[in-house]
N, C-alpha and C. Protein backbone atom coordinates (compact mmCIF):
# COMPACT_ATOMS: atom_id res chain seq x y z
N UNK A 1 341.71 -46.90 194.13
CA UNK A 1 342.34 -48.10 194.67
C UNK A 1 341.66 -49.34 194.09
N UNK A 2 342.55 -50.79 194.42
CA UNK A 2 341.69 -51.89 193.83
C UNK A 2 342.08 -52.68 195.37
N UNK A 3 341.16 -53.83 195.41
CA UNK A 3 340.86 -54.47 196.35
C UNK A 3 341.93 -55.74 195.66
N UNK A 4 342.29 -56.43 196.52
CA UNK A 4 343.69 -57.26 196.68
C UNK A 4 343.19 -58.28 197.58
N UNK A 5 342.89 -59.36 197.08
CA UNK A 5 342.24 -60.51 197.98
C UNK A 5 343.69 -61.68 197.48
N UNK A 6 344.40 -62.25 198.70
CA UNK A 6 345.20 -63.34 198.74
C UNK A 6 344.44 -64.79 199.33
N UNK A 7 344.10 -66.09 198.19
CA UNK A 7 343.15 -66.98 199.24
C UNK A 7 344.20 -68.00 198.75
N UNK A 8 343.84 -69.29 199.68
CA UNK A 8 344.08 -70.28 199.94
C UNK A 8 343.14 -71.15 199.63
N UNK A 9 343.14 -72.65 199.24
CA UNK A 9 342.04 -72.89 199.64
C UNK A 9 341.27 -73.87 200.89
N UNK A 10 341.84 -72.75 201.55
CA UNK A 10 341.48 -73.04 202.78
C UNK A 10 340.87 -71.51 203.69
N UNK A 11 341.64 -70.37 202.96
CA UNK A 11 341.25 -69.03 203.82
C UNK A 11 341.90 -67.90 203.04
N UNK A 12 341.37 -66.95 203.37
CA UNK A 12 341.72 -65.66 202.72
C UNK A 12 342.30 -65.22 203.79
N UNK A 13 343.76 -65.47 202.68
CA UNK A 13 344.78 -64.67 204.02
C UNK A 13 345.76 -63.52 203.67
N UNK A 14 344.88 -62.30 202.76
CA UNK A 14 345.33 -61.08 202.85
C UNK A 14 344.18 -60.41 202.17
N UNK A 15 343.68 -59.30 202.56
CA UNK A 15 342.90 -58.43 201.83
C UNK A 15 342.71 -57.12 201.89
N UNK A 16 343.33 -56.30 201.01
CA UNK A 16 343.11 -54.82 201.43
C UNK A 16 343.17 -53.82 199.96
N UNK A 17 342.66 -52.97 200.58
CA UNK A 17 342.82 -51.78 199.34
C UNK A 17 343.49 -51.66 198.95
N UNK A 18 344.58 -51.31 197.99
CA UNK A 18 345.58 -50.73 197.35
C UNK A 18 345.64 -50.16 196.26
N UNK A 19 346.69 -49.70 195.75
CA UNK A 19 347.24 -48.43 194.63
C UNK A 19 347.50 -49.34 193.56
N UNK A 20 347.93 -50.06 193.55
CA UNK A 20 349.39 -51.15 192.92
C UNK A 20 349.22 -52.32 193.07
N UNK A 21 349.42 -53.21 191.96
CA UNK A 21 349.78 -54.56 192.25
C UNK A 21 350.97 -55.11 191.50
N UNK A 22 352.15 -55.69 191.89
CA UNK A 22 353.15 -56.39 190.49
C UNK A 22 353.62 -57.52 191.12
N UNK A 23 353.26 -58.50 190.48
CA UNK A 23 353.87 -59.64 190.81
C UNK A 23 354.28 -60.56 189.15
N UNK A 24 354.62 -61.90 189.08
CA UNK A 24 355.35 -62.50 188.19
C UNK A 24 354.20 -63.56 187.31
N UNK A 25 353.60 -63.26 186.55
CA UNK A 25 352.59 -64.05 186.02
C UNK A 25 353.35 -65.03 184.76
N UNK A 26 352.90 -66.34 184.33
CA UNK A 26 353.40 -66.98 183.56
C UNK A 26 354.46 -66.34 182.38
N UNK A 27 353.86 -65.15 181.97
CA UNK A 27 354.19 -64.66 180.91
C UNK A 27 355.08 -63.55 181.34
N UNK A 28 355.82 -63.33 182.04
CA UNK A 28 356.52 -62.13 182.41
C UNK A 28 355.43 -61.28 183.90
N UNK A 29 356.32 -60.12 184.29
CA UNK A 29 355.58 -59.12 185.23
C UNK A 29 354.50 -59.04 184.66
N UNK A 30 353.46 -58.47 185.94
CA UNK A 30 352.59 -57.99 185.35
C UNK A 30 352.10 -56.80 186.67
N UNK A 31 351.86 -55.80 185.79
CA UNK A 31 351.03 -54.72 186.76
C UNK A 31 349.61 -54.23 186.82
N UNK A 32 349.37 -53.95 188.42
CA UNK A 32 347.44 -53.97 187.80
C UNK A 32 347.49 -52.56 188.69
N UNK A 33 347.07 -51.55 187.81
CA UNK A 33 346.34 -50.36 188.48
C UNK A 33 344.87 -50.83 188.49
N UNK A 34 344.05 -49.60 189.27
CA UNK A 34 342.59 -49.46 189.16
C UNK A 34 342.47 -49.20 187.51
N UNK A 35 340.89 -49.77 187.11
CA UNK A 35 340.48 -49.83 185.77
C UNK A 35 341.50 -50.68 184.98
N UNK A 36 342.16 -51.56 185.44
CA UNK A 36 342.84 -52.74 184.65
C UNK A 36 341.47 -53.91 183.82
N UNK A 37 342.34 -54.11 182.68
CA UNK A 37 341.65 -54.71 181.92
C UNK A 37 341.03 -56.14 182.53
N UNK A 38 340.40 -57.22 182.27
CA UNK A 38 340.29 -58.31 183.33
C UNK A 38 341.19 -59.02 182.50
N UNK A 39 341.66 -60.12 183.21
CA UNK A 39 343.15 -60.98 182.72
C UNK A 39 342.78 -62.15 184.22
N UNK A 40 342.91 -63.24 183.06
CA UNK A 40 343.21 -64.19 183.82
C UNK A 40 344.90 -65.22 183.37
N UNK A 41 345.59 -65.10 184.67
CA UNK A 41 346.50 -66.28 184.00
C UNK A 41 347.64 -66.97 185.11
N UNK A 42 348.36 -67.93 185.10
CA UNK A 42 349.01 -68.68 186.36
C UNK A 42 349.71 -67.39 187.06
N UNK A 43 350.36 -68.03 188.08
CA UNK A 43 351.31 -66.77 188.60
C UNK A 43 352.99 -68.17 189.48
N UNK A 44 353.79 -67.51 189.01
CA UNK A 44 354.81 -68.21 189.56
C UNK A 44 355.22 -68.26 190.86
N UNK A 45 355.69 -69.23 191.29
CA UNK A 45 356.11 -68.86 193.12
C UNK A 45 356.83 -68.00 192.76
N UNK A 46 356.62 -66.74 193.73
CA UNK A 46 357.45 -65.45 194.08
C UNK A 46 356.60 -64.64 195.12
N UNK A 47 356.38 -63.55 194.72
CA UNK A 47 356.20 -62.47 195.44
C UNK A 47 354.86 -61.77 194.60
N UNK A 48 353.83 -60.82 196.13
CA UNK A 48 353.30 -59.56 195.19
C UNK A 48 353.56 -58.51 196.04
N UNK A 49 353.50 -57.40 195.19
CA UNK A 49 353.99 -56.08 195.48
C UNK A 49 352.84 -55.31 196.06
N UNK A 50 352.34 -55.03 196.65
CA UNK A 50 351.18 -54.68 197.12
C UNK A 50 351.53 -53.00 197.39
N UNK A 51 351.45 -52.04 196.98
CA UNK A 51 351.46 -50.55 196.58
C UNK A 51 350.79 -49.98 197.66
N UNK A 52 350.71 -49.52 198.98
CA UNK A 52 349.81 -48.67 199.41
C UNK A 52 350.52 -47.46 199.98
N UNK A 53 349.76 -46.94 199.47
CA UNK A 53 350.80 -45.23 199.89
C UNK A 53 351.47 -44.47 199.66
N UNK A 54 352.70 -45.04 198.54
CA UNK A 54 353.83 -45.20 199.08
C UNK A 54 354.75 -45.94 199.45
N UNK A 55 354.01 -47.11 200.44
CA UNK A 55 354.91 -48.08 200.90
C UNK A 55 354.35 -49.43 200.11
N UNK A 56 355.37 -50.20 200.04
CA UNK A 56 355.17 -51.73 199.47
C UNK A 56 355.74 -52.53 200.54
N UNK A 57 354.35 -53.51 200.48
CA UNK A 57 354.16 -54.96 201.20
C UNK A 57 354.27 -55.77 200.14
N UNK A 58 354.99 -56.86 200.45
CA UNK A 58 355.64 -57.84 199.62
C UNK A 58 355.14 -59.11 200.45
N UNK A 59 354.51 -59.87 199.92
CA UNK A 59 353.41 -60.97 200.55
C UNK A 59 354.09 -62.39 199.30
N UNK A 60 354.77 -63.14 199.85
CA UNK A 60 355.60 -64.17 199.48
C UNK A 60 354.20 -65.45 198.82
N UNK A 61 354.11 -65.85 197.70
CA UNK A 61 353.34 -66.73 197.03
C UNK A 61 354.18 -68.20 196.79
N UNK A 62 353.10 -69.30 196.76
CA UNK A 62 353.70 -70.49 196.06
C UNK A 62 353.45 -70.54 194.54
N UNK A 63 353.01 -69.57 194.24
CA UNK A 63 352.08 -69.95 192.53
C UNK A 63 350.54 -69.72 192.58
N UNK A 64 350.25 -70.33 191.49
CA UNK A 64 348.59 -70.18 191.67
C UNK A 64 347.91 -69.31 190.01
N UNK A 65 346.56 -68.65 190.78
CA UNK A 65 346.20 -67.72 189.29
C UNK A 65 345.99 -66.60 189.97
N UNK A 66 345.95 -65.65 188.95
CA UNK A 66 345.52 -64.17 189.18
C UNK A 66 344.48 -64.38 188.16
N UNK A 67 343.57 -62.87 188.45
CA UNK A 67 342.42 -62.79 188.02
C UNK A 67 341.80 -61.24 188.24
N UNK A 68 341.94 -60.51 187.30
CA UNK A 68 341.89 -59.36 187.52
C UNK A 68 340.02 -59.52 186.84
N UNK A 69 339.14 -58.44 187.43
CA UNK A 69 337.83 -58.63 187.29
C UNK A 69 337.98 -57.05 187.28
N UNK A 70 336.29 -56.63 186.66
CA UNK A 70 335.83 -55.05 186.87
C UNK A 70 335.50 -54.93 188.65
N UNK A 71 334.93 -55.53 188.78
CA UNK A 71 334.22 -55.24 190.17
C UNK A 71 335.61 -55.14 191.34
């Protein structure tokens, strides 16, 4: 699994384990399994797909960056 932190800057307001990530980055989709490369880049208002289980949670965004790291 990879850890899935949603912040604000004001608060971290989603965080959990998951399988999966896909949401809409500047450049087209983008998907992050565990052992994803690190990538930094904007992300468009939409949506992320949050993978656990099986089931997908869909957690509504204004924009912002992603930032995929090793740790």
């Amino acid at each position: 699994t990879i850890q899935l932190d949603i912040v604000t800057p004001e608060r971290l307001v989603y965080s959990k384990q998951v399988n999966m990530v896909i949401t809409k980055a500047a450049n087209g989709d983008i998907g992050i399994l565990p052992n994803h490369a690190p990538v930094v880049s904007t992300l468009l208002p939409t949506s992320v797909c949050a993978k656990i289980d099986g089931k997908d949670e869909d957690i509504a965004i204004g924009g912002g960056f992603l930032e995929v790291s090793p740790e």
